[in-house]
C-alpha atoms as a PDB file:
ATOM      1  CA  UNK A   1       0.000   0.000   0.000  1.00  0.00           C
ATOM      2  CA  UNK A   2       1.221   3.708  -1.054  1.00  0.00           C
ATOM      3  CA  UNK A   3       1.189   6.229   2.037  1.00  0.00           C
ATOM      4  CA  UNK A   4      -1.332   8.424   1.890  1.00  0.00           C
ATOM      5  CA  UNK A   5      -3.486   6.138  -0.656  1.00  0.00           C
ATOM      6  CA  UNK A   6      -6.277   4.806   1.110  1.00  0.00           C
ATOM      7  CA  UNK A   7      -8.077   1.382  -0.467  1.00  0.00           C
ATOM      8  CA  UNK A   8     -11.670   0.183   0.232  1.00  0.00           C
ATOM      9  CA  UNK A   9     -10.310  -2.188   2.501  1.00  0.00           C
ATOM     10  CA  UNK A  10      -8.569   0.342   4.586  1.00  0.00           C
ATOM     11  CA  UNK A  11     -11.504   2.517   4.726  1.00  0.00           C
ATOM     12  CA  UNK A  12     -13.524  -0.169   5.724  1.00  0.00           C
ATOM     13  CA  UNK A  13     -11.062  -0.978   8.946  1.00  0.00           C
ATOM     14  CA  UNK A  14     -10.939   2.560   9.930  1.00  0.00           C
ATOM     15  CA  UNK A  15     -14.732   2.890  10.017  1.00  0.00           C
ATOM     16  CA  UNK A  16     -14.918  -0.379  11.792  1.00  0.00           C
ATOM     17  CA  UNK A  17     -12.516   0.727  14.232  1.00  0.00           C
ATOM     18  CA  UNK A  18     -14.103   3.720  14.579  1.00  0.00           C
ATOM     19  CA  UNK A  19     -17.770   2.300  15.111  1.00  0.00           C
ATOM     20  CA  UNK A  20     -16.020  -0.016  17.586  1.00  0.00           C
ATOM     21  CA  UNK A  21     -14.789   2.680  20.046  1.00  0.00           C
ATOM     22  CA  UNK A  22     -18.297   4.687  20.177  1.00  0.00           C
ATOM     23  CA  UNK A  23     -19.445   1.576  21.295  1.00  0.00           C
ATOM     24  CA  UNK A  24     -17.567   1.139  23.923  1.00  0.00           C
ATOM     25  CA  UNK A  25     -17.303   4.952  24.793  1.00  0.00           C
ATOM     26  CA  UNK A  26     -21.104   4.011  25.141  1.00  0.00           C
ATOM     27  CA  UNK A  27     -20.493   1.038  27.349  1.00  0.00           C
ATOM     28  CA  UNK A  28     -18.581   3.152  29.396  1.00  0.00           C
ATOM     29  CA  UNK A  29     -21.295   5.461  30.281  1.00  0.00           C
ATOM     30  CA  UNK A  30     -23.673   3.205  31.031  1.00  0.00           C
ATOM     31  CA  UNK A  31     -21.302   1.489  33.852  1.00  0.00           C
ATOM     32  CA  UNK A  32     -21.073   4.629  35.422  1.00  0.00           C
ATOM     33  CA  UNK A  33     -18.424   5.435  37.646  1.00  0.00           C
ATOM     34  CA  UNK A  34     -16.546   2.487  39.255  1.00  0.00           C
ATOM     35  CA  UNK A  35     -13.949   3.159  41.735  1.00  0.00           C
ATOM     36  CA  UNK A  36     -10.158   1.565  41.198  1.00  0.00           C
ATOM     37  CA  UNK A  37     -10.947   0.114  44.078  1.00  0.00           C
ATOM     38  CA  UNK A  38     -13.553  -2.112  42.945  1.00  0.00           C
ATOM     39  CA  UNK A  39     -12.331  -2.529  39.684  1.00  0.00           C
ATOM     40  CA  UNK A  40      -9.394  -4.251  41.129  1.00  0.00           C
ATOM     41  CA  UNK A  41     -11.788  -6.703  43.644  1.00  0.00           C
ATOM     42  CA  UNK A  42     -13.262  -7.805  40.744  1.00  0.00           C
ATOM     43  CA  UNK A  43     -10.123  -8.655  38.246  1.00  0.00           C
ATOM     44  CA  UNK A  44      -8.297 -10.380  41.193  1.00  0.00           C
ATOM     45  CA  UNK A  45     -11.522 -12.664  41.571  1.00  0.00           C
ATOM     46  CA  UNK A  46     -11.304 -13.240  37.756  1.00  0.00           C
ATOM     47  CA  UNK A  47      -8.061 -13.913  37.525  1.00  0.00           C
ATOM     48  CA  UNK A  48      -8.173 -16.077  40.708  1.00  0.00           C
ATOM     49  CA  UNK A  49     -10.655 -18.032  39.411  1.00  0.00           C
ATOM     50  CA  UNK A  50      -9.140 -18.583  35.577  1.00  0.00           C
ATOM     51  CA  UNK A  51      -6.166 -20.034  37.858  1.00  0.00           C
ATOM     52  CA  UNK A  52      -7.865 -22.172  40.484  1.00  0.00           C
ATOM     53  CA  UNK A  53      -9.201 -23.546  37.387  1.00  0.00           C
ATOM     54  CA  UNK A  54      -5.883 -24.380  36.062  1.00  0.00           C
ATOM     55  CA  UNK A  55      -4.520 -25.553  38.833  1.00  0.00           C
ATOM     56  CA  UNK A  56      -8.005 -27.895  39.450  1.00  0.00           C
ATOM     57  CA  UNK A  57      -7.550 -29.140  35.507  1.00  0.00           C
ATOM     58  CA  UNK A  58      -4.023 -29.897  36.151  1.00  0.00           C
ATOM     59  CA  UNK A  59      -4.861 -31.997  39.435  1.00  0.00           C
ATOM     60  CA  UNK A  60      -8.084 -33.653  38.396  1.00  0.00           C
ATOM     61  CA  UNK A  61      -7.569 -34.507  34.520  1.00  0.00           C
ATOM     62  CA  UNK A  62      -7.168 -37.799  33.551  1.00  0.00           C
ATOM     63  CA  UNK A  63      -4.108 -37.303  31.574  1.00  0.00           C
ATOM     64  CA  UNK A  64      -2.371 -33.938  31.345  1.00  0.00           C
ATOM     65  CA  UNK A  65      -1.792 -32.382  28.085  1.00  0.00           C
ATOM     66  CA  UNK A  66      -0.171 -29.090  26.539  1.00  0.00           C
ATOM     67  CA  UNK A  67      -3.934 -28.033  27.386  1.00  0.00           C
ATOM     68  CA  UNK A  68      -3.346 -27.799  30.887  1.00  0.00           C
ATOM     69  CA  UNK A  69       0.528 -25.624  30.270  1.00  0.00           C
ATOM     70  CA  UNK A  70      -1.613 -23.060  28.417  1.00  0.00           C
ATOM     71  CA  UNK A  71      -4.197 -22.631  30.908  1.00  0.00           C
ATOM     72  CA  UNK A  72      -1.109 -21.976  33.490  1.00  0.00           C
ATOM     73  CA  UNK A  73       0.564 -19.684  30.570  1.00  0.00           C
ATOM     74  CA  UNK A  74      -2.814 -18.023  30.487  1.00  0.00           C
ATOM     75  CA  UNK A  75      -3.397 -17.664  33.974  1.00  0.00           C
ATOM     76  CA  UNK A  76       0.089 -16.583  34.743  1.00  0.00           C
ATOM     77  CA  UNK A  77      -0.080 -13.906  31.875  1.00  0.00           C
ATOM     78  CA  UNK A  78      -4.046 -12.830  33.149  1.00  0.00           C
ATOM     79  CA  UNK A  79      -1.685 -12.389  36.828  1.00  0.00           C
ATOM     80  CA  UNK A  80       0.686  -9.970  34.791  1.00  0.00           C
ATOM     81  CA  UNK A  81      -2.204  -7.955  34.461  1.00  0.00           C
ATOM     82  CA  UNK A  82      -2.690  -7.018  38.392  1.00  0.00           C
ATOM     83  CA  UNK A  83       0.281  -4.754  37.775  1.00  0.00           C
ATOM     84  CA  UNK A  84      -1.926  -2.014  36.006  1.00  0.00           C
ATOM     85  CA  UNK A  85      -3.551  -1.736  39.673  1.00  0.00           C
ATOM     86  CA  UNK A  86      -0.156  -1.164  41.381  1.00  0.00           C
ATOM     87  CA  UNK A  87       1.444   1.956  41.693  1.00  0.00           C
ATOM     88  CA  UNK A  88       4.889   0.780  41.570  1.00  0.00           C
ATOM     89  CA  UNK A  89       3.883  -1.735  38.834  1.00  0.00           C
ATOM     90  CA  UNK A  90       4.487  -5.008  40.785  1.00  0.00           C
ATOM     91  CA  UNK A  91       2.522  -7.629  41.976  1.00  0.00           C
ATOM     92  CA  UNK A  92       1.992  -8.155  45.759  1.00  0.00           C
ATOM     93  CA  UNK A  93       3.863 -11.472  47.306  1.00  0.00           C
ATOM     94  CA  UNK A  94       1.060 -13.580  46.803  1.00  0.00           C
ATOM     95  CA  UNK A  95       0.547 -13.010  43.542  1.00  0.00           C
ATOM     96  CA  UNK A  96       3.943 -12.866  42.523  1.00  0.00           C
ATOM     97  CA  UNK A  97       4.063 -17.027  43.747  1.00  0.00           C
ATOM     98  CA  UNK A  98       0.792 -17.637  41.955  1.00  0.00           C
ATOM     99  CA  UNK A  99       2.898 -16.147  38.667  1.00  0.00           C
ATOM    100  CA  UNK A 100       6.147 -18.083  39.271  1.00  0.00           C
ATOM    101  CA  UNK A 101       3.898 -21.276  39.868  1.00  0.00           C
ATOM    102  CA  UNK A 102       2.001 -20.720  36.523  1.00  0.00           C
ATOM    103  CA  UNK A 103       5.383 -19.717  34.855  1.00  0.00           C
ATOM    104  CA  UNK A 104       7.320 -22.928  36.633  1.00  0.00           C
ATOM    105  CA  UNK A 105       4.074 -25.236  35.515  1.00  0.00           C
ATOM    106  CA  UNK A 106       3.701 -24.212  32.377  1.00  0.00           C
ATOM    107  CA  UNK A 107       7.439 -24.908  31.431  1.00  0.00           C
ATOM    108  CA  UNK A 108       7.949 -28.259  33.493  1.00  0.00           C
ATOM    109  CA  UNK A 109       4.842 -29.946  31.717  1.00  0.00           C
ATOM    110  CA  UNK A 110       6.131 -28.906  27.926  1.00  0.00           C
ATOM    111  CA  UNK A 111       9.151 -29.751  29.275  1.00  0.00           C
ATOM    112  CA  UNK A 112       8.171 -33.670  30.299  1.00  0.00           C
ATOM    113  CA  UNK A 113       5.572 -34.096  27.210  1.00  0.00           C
ATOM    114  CA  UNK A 114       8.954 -32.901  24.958  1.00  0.00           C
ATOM    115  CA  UNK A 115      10.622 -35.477  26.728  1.00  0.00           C
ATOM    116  CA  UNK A 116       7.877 -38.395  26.381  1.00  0.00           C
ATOM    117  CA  UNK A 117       7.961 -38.294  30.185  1.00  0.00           C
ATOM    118  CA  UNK A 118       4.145 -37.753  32.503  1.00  0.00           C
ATOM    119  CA  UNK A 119       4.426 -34.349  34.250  1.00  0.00           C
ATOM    120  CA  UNK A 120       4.218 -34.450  37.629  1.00  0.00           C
ATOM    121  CA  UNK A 121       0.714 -32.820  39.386  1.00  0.00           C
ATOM    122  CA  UNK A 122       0.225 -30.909  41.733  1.00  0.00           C
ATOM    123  CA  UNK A 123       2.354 -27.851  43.758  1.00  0.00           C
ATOM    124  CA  UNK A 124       6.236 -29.995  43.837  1.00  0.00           C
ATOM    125  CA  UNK A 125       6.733 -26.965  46.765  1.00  0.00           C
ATOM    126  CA  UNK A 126       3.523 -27.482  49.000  1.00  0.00           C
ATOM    127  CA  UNK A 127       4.071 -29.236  52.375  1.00  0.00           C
ATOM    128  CA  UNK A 128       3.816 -32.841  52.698  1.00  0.00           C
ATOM    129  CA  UNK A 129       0.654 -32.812  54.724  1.00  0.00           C
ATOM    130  CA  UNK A 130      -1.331 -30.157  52.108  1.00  0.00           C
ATOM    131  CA  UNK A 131      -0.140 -33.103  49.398  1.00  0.00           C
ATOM    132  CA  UNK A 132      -2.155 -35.509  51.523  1.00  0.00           C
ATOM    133  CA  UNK A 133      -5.601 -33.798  51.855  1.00  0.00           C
ATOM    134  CA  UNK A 134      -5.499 -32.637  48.147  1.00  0.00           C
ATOM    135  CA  UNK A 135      -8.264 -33.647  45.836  1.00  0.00           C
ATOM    136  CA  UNK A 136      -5.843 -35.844  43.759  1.00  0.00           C
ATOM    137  CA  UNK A 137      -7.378 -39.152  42.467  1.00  0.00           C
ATOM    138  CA  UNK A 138      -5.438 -41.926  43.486  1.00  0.00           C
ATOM    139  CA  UNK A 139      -4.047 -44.464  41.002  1.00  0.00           C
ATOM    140  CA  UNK A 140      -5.575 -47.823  41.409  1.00  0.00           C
ATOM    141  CA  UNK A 141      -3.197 -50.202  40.405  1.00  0.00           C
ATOM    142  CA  UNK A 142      -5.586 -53.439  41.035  1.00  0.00           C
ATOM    143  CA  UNK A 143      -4.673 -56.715  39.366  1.00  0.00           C
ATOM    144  CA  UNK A 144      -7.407 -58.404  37.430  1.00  0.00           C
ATOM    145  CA  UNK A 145      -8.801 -61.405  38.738  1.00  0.00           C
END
């Protein structure tokens, strides 16, 4: 495309664009005012639960997949976006180990389905006694009869 030339196509993008941001100028209005406060409240509890839902998936799925690294990627990246709340532009301590776990999960199950291996499940750092009353299935290894 030549600058300055404008096609039908182009034309067509810019007044989609353009119909696209009255609309949610619109929106915005009718939400009213919302404080940064609240705002905040309610993308923590979305993000919290797009990763208890990862981290359920991970725990409960019969067998886990490169499904269950891209929820983590997407929960860890859907964390990243807490920052815009912040001041100084980091995440509180909590949410920085929910990122790291997301991050660390994400990597070690490519890493073992790369490697033909079966990812471990659960939280490798959690203390013994949390491992116990988790909701993990046990394997039944009974022999047929």
């Amino acid at each position: 495309m030549v600058r300055g030339v404008q096609t039908e196509q182009g034309t067509a993008t810019k007044n989609y664009l353009i119909g696209e941001i009255s609309d949610l100028e619109e929106m915005k209005k009718l939400i009213g005012q919302i404080s940064k406060e609240d705002m905040q409240v309610a993308v923590e509890n979305f993000v919290l639960s797009v990763f208890a839902a990862a981290d359920k998936d991970e725990r409960t799925c019969p067998e886990v997949t490169k499904n269950q690294a891209i929820s983590f990627k997407r929960a860890g990246d859907f964390i990243m976006v807490l920052t815009l709340f912040q001041s100084n532009g980091t995440l509180t301590e909590e949410w920085q180990k929910r990122q790291k776990y997301c991050v660390y999960k994400a990597g070690t199950i490519m890493k073992s389905l790369k490697a033909g291996e079966v990812p471990v499940r659960g939280n490798p750092f959690e203390p013994e006694e949390e491992k116990q009353n988790s909701t993990l299935p046990e394997p039944t290894h009974e022999q047929p009869t």
